[in-house]
Protein backbone atom coordinates (compact mmCIF):
# COMPACT_ATOMS: atom_id res chain seq x y z
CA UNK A 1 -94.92 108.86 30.50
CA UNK A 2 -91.37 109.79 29.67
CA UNK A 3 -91.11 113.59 29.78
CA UNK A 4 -87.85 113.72 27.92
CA UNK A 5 -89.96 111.97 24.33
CA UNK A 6 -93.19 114.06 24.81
CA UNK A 7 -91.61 117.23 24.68
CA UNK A 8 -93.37 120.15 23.43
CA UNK A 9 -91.39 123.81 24.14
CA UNK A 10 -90.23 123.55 27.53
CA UNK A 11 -93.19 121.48 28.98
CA UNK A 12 -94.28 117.81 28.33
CA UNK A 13 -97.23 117.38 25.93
CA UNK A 14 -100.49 116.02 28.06
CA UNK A 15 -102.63 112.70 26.87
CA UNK A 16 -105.12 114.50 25.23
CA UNK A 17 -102.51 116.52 23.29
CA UNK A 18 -100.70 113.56 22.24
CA UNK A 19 -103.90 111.97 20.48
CA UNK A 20 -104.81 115.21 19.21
CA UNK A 21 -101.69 115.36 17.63
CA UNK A 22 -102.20 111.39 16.05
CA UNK A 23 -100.44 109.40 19.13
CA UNK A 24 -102.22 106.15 19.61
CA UNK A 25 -101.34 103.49 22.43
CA UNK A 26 -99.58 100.53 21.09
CA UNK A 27 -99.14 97.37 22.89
CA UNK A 28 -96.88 94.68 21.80
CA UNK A 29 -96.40 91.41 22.80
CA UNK A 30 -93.03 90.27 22.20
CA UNK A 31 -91.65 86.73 22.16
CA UNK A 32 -87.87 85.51 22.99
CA UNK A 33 -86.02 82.72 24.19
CA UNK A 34 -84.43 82.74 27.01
CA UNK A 35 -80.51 82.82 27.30
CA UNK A 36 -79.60 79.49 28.75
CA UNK A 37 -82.18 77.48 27.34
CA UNK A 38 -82.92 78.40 23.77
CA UNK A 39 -85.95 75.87 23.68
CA UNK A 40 -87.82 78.01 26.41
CA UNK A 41 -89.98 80.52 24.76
CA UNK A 42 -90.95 83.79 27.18
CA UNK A 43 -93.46 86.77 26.32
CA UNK A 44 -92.92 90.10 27.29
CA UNK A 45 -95.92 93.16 27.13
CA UNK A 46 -94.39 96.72 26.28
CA UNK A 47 -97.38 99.19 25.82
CA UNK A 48 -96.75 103.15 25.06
CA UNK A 49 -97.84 106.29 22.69
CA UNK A 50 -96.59 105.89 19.43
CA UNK A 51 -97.58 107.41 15.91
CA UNK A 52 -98.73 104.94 13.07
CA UNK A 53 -97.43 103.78 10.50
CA UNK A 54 -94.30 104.00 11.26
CA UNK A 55 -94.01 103.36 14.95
CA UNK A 56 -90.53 104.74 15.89
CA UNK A 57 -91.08 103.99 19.40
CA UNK A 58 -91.80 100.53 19.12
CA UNK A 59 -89.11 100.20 16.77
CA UNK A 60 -86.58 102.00 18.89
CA UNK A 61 -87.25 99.52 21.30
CA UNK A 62 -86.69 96.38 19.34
CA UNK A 63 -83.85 97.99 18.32
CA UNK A 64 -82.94 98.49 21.97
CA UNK A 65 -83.57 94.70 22.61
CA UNK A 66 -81.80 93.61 20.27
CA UNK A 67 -78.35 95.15 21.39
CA UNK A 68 -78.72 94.88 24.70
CA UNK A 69 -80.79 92.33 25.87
CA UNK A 70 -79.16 88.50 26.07
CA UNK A 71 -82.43 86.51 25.28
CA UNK A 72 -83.04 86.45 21.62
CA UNK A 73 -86.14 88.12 19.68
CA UNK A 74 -88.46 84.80 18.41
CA UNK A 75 -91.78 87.02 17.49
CA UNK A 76 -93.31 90.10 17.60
CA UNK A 77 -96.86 90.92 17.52
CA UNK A 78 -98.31 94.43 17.97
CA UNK A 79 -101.40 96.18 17.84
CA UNK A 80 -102.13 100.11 17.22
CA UNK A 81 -105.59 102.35 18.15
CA UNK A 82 -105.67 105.73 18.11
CA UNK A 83 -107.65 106.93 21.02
CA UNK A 84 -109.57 109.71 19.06
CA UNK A 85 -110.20 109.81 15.50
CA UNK A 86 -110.23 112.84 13.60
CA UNK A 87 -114.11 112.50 13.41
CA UNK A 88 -114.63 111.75 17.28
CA UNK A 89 -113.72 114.70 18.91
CA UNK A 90 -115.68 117.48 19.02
CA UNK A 91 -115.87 120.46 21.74
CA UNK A 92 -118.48 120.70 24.04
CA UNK A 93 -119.74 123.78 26.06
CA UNK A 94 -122.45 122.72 27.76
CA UNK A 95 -124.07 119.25 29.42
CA UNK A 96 -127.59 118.67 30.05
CA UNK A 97 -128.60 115.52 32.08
CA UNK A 98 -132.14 114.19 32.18
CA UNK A 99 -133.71 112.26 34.54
């Protein structure tokens, strides 16, 4: 984790605080060509936290790739689950375990 894009204050916003707060963990699967031989199709995996729908991470990053990187964007694919749905979390005080 970054600790300069999860701030929160002075201190850097935990896991659990970023789903809490919506944060899911997107992965994307991106495919380019390569720079000397545009036939040659590559795949690259960027996974991080990210807030749905509008994904400014992700897109900050294609963004990124796109002015920076030589080896042209072909496809991207991406997918996007929130860890904990509003409905999933619940706090618990106590355990019991039974035989």
């Amino acid at each position: 984790m970054n600790s300069e894009e999860y701030l929160v204050g002075r201190r850097a916003m935990t896991e659990t605080e970023m789903m809490l707060k919506g944060y899911g963990l997107t992965t994307a699967e991106m495919f380019y060509r390569m720079p000397d031989y545009r036939h040659v199709l590559n795949t690259f995996v960027w996974q991080d936290y990210d807030v749905a729908p509008d994904h400014p991470k992700l897109f900050g990053f294609i963004e990124f790739w796109q002015k920076e990187i030589e080896g042209p964007l072909h496809s991207v694919r991406f997918v996007h689950r929130k860890m904990i749905a509003p409905g999933e979390w619940r706090n618990v005080r106590g355990e019991f375990t039974l035989h």
